[in-house]
N, C-alpha and C. Protein backbone atom coordinates (compact mmCIF):
# COMPACT_ATOMS: atom_id res chain seq x y z
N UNK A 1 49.73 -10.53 27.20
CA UNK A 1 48.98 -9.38 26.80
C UNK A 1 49.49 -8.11 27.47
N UNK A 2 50.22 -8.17 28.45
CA UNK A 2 50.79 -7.01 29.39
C UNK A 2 51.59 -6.38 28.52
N UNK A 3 52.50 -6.90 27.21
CA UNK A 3 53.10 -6.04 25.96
C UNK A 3 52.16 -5.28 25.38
N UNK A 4 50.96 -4.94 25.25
CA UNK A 4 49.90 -4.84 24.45
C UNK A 4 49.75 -3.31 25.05
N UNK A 5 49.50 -3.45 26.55
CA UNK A 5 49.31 -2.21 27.58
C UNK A 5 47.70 -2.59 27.82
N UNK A 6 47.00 -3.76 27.45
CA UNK A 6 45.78 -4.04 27.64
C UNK A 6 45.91 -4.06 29.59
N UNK A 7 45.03 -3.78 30.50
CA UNK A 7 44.85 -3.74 31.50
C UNK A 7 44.04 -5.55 32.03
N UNK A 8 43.95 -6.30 31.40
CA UNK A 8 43.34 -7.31 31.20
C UNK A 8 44.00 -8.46 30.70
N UNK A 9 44.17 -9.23 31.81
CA UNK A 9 44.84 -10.55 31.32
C UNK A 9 44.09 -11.62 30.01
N UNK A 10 45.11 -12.55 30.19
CA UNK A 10 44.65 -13.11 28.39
C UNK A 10 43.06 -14.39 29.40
N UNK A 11 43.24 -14.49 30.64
CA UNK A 11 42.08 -15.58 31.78
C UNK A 11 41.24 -15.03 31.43
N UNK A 12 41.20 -13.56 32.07
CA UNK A 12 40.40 -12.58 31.81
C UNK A 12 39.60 -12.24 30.94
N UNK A 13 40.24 -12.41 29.49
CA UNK A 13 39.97 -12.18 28.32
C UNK A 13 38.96 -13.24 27.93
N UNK A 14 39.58 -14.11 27.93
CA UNK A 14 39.12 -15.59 27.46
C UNK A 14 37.43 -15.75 28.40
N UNK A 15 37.50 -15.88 29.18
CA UNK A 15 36.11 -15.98 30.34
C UNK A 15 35.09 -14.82 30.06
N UNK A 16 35.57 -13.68 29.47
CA UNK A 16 34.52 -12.64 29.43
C UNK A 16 33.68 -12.65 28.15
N UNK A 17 35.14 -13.08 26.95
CA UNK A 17 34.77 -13.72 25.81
C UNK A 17 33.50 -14.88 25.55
N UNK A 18 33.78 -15.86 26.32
CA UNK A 18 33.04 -16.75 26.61
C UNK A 18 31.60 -16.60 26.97
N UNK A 19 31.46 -15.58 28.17
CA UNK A 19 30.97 -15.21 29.05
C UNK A 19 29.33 -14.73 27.67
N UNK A 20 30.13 -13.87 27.07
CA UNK A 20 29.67 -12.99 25.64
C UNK A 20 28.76 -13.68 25.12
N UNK A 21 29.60 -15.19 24.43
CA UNK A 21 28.96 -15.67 23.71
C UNK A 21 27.88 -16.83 23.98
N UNK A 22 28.06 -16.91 25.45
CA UNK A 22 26.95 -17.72 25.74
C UNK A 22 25.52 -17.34 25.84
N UNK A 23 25.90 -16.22 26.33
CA UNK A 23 24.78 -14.91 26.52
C UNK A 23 24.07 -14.91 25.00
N UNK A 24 24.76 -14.80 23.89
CA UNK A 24 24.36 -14.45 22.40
C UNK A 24 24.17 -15.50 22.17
N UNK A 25 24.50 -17.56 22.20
CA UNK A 25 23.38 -18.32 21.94
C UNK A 25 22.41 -18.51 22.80
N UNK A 26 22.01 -18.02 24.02
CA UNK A 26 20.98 -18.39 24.52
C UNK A 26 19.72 -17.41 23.98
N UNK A 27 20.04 -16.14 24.09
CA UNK A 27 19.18 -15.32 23.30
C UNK A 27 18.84 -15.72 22.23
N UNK A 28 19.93 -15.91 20.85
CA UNK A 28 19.38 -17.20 20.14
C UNK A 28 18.49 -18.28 20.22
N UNK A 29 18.34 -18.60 21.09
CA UNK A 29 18.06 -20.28 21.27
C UNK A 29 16.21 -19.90 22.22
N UNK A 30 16.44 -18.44 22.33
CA UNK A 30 14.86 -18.40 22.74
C UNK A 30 13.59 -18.65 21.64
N UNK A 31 12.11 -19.02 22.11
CA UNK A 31 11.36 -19.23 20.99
C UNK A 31 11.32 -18.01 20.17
N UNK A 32 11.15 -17.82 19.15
CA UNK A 32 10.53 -17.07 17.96
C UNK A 32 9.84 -16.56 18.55
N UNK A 33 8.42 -17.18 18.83
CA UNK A 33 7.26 -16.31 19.09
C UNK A 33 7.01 -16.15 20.58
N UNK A 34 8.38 -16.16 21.26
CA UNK A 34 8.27 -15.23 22.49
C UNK A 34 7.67 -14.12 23.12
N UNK A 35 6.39 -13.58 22.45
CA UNK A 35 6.16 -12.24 22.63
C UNK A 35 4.88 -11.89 22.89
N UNK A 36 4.45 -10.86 23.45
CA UNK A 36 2.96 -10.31 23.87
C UNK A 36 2.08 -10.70 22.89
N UNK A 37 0.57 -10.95 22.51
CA UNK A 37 -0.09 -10.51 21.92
C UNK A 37 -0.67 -9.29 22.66
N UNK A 38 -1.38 -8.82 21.80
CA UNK A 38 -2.37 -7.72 22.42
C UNK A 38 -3.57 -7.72 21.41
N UNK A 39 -4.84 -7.05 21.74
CA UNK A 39 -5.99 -7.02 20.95
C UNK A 39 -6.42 -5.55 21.41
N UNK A 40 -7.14 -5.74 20.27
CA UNK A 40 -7.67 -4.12 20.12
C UNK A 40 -9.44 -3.72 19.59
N UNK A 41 -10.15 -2.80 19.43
CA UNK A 41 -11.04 -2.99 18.93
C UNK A 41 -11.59 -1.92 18.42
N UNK A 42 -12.08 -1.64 17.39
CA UNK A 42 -12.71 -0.28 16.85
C UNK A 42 -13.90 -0.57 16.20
N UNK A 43 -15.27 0.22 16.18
CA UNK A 43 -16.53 0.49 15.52
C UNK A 43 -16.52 1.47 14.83
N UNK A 44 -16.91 1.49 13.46
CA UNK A 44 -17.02 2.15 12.49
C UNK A 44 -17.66 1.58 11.16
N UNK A 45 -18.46 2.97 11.10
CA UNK A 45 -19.14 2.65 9.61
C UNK A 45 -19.87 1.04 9.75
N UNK A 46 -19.65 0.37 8.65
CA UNK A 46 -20.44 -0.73 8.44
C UNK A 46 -20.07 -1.93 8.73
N UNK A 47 -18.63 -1.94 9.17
CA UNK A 47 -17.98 -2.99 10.30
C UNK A 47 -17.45 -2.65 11.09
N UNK A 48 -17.19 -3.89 12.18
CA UNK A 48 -16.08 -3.52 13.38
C UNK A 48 -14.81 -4.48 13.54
N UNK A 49 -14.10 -3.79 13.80
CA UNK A 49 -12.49 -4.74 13.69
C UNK A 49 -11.66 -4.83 14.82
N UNK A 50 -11.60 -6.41 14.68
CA UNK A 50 -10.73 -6.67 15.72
C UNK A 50 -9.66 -6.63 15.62
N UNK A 51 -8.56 -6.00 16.47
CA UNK A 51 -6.90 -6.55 15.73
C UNK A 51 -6.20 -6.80 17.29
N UNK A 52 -5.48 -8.16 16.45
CA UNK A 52 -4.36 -8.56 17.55
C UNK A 52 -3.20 -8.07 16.62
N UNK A 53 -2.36 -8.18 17.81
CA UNK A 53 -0.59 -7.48 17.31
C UNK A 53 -0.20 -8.41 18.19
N UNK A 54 1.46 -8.22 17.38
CA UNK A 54 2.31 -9.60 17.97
C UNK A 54 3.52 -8.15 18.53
N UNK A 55 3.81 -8.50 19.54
CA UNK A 55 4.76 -7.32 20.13
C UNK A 55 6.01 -8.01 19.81
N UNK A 56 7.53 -7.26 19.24
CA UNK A 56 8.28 -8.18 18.81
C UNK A 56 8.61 -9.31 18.33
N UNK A 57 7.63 -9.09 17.37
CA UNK A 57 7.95 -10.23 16.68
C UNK A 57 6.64 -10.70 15.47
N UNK A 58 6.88 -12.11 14.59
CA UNK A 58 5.49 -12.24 13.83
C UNK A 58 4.74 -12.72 14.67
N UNK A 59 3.61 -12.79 13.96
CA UNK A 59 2.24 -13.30 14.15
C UNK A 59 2.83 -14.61 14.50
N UNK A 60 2.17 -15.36 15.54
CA UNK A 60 1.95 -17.12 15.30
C UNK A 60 0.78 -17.36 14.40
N UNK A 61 1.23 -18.74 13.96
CA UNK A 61 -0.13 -19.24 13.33
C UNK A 61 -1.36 -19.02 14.35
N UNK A 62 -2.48 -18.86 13.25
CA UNK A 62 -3.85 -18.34 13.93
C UNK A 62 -4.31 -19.48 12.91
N UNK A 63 -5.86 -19.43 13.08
CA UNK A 63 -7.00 -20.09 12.67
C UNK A 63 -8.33 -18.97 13.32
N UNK A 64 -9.11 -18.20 12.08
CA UNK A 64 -10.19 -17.70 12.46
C UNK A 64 -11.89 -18.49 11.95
N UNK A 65 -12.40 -19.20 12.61
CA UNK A 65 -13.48 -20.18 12.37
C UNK A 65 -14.41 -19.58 12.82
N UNK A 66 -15.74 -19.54 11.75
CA UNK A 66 -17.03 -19.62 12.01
C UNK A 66 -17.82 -20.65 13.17
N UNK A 67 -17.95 -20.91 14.20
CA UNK A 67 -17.87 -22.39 14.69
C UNK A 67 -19.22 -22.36 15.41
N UNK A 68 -19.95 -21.45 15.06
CA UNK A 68 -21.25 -21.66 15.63
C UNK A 68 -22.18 -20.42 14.96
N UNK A 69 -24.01 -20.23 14.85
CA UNK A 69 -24.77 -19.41 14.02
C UNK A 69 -24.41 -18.25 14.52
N UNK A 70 -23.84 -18.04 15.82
CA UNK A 70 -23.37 -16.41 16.27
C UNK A 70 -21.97 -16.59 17.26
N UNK A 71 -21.07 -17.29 16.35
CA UNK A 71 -19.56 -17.36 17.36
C UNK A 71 -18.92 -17.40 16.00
N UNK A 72 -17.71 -16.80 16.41
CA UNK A 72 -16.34 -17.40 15.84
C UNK A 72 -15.26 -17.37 16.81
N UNK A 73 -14.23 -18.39 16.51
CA UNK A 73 -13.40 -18.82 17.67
C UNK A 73 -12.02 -18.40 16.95
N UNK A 74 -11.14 -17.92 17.49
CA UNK A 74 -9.75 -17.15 17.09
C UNK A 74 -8.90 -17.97 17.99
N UNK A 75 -8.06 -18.40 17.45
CA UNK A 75 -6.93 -19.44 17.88
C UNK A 75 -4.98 -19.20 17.38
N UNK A 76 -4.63 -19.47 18.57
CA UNK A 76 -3.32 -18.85 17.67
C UNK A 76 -2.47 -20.11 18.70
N UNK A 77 -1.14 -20.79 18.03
CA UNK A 77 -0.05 -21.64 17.86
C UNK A 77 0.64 -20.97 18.90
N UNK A 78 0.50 -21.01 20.32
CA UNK A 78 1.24 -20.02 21.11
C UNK A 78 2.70 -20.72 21.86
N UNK A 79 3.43 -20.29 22.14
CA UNK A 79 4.59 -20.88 22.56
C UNK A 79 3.95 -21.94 24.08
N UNK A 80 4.81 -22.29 24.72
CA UNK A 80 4.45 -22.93 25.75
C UNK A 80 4.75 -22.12 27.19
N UNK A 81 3.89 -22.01 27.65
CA UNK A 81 4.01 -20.87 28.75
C UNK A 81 3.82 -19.25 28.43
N UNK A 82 2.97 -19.50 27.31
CA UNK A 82 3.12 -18.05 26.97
C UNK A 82 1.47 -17.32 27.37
N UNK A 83 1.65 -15.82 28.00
CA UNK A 83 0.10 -15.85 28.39
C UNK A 83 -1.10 -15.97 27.63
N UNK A 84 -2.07 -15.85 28.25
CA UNK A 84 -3.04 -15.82 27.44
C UNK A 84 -3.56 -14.58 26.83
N UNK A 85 -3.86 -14.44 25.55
CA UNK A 85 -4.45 -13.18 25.16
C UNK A 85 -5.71 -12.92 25.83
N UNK A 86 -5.29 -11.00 26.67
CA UNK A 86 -6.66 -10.49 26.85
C UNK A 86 -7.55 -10.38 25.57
N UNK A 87 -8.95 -10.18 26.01
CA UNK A 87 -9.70 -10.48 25.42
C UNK A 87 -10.24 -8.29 25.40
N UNK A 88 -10.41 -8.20 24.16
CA UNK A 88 -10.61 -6.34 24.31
C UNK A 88 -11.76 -6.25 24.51
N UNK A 89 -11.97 -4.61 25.16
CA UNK A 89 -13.28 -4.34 25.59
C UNK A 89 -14.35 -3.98 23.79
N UNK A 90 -15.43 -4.27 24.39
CA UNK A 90 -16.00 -4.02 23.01
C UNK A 90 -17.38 -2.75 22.95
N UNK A 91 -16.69 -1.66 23.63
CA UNK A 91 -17.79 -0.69 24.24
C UNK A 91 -18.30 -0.17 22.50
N UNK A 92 -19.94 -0.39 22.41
CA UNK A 92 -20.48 0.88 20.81
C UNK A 92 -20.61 -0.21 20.19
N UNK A 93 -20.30 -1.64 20.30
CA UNK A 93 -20.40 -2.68 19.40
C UNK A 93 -21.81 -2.91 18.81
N UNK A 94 -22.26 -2.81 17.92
CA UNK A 94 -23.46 -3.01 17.02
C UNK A 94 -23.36 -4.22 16.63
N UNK A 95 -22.83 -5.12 16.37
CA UNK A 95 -22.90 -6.46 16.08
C UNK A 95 -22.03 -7.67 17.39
N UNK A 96 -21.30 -7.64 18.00
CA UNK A 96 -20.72 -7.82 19.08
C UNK A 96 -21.29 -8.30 20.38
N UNK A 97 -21.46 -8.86 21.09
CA UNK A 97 -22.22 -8.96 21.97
C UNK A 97 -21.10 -9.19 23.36
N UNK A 98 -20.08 -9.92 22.94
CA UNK A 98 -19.31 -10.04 23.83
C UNK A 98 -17.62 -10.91 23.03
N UNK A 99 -16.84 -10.80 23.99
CA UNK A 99 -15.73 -11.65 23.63
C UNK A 99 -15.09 -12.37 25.01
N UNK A 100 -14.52 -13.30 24.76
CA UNK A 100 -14.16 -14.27 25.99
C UNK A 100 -12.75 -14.89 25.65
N UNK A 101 -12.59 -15.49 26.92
CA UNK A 101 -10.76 -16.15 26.72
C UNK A 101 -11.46 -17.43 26.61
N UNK A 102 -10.15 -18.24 25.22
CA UNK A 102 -10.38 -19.64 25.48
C UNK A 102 -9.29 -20.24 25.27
N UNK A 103 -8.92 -21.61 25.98
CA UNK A 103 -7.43 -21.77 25.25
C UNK A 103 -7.22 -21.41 24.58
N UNK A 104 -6.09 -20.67 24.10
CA UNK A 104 -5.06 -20.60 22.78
C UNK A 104 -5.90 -19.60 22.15
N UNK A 105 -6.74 -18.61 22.51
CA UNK A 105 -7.19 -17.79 22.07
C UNK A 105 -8.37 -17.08 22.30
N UNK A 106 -9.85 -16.99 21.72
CA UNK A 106 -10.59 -16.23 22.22
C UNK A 106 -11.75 -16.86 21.57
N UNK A 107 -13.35 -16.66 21.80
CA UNK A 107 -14.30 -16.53 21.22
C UNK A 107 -15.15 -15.14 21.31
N UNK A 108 -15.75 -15.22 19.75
CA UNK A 108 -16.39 -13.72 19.84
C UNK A 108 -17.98 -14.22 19.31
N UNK A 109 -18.63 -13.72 20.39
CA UNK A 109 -20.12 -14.18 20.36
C UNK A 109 -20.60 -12.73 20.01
N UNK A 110 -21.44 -12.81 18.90
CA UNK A 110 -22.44 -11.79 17.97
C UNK A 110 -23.61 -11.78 18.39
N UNK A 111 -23.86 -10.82 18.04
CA UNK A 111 -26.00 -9.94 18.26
C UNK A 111 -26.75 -11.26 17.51
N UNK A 112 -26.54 -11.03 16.49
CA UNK A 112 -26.95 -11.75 15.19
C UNK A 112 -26.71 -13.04 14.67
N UNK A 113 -27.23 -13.88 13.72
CA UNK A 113 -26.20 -15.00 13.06
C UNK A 113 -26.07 -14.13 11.53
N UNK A 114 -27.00 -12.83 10.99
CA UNK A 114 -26.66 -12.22 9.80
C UNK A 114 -25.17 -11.74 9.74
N UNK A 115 -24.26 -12.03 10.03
CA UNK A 115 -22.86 -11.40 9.80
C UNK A 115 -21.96 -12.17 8.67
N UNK A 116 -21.01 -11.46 8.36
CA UNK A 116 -19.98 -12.31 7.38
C UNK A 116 -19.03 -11.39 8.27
N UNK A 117 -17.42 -12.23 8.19
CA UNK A 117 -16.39 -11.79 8.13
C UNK A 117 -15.33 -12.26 7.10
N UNK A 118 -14.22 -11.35 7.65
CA UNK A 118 -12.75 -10.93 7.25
C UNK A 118 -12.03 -10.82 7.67
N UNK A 119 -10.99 -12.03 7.63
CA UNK A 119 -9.83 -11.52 8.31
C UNK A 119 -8.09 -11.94 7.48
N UNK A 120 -7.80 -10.90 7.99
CA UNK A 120 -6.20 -10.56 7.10
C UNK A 120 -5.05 -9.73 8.16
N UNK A 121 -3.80 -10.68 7.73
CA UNK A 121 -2.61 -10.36 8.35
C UNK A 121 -2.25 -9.09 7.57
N UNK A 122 -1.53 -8.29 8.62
CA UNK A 122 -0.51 -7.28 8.35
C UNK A 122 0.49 -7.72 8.94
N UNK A 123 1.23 -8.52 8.02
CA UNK A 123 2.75 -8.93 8.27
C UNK A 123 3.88 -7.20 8.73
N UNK A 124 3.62 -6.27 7.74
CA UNK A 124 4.43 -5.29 8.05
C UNK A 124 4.04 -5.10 9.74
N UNK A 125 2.98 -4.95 10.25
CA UNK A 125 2.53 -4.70 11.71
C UNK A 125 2.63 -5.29 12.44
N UNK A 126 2.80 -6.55 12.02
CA UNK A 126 2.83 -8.09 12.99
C UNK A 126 0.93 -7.70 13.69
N UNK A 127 0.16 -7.47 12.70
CA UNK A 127 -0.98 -7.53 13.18
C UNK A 127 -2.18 -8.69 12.04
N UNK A 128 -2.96 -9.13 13.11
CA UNK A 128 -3.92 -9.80 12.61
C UNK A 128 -5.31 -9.21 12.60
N UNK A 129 -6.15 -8.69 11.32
CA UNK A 129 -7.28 -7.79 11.75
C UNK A 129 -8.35 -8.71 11.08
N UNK A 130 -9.56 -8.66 12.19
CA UNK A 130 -10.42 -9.37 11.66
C UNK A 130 -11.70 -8.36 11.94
N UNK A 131 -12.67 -7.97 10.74
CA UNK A 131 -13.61 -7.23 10.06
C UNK A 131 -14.92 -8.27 9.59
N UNK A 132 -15.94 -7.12 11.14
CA UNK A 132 -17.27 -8.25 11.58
C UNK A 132 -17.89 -7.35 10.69
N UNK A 133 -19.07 -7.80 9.50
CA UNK A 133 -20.07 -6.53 9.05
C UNK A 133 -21.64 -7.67 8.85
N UNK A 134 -22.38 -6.89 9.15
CA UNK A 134 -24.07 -7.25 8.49
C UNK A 134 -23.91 -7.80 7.50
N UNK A 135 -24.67 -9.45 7.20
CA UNK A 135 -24.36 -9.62 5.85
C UNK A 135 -25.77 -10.77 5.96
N UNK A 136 -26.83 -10.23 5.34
CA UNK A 136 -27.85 -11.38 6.21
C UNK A 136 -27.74 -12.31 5.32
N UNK A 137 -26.75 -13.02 4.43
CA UNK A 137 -26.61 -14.44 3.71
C UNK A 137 -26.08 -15.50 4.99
N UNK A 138 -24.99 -14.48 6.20
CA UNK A 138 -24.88 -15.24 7.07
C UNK A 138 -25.84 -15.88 7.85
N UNK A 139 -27.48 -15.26 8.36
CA UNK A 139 -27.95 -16.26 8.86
C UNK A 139 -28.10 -17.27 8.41
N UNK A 140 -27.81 -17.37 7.02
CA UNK A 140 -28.20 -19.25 6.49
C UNK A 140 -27.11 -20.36 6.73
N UNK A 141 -26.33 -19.74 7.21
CA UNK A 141 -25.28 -20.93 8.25
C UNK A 141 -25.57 -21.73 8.57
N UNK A 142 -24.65 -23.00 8.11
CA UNK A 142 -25.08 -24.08 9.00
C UNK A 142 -23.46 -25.21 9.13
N UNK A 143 -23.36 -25.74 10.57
CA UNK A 143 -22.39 -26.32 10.88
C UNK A 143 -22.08 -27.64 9.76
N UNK A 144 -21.06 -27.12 8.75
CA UNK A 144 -20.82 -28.31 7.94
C UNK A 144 -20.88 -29.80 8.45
N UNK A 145 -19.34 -29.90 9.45
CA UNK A 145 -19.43 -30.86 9.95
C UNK A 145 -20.85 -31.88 10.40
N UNK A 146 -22.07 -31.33 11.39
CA UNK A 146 -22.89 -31.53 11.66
C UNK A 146 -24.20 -32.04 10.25
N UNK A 147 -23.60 -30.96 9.18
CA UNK A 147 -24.15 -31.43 7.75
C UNK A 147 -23.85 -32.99 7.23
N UNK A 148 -22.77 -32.94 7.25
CA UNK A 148 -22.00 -34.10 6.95
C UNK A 148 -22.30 -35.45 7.97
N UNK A 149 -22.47 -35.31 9.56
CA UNK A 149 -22.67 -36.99 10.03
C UNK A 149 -24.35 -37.12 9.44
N UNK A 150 -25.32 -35.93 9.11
CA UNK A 150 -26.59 -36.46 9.83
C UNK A 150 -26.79 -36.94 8.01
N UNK A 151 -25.83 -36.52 6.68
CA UNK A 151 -25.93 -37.23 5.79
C UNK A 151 -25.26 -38.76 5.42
N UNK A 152 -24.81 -39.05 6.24
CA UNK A 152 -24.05 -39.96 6.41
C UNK A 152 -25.20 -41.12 7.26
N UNK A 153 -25.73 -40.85 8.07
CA UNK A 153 -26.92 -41.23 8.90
C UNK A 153 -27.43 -41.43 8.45
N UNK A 154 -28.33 -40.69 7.19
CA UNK A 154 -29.47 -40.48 6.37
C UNK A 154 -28.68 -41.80 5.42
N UNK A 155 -27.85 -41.53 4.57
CA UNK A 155 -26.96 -42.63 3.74
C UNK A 155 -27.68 -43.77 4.17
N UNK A 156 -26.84 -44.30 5.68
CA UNK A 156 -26.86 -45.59 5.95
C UNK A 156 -28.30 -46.49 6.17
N UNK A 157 -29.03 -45.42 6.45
CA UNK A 157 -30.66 -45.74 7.24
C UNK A 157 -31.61 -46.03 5.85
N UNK A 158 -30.70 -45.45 4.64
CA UNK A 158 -31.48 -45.53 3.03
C UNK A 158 -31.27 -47.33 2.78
N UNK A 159 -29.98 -47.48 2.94
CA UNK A 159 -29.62 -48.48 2.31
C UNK A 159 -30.23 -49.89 3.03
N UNK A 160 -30.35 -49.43 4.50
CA UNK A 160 -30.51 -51.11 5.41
C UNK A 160 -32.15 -51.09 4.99
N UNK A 161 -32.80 -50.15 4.94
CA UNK A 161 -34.07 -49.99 4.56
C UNK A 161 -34.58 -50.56 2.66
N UNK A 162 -33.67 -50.71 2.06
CA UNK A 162 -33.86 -50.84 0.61
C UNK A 162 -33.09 -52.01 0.14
């Protein structure tokens, strides 16, 4: 390479080369969803919305569940070792009562069991927004699952009886 007028031998060359590309598959080879969440929160008008954002990068899978007459539990597919999402302040909340950390995500405990929600990705944002409003069909909630053993109960207790 000294014909060349390069200042840099061909060892040289070769090792830094190397050097390069190991660097560029390991960066590669990091998870996908390597990245912050964050949460956020705003009151307005006739709902209030929660939004998580994925900092560099998409969304992980989530799951937003009704899972109790005044909870829903927010869950997201998080890498391994990755922190836990803070949980946002919820100052002016009219339906809200509080929010908490739980594995792999959060629970949000309500005033009320009258609520319905909504929730929808903004892929362009890498955000997930979920929209709490008054909806008093929600107090007639009731834990399916829990629907389902005590008919199953009821089932069996018909039949040994008849």
């Amino acid at each position: 390479m000294q014909g060349i007028g390069w200042p840099v031998s061909l060892r040289r060359f070769t090792a830094t080369f190397g050097l390069l590309a190991v660097l560029s598959a390991a960066d590669g080879a990091l998870p996908e969803h390597a990245r912050a969440l964050q949460s956020g929160f705003r009151a307005g008008g006739d709902a209030e919305t929660l939004t998580v954002s994925a900092d560099g990068g998409a969304l992980p899978k989530y799951s937003v569940r009704r899972t109790g007459a005044q909870e829903l539990t927010v869950t997201f597919d998080a890498a391994p070792g990755e922190k836990a999402l803070a949980a946002p302040g919820i100052g002016g909340s009219r339906l809200i009562s509080g929010v908490r950390p739980v594995p792999g995500g959060f629970k949000i405990q309500l005033k009320t069991s009258a609520f319905g929600y909504v929730n929808a990705p903004n892929k362009a944002k890498s955000q997930l927004n979920i929209q709490i409003f008054a909806d008093a069909i929600g107090s007639s909630w009731a834990d399916a699952r829990k629907d389902a053993k005590k008919d199953t109960k009821e089932g069996r207790q018909g039949r040994e009886e008849g």
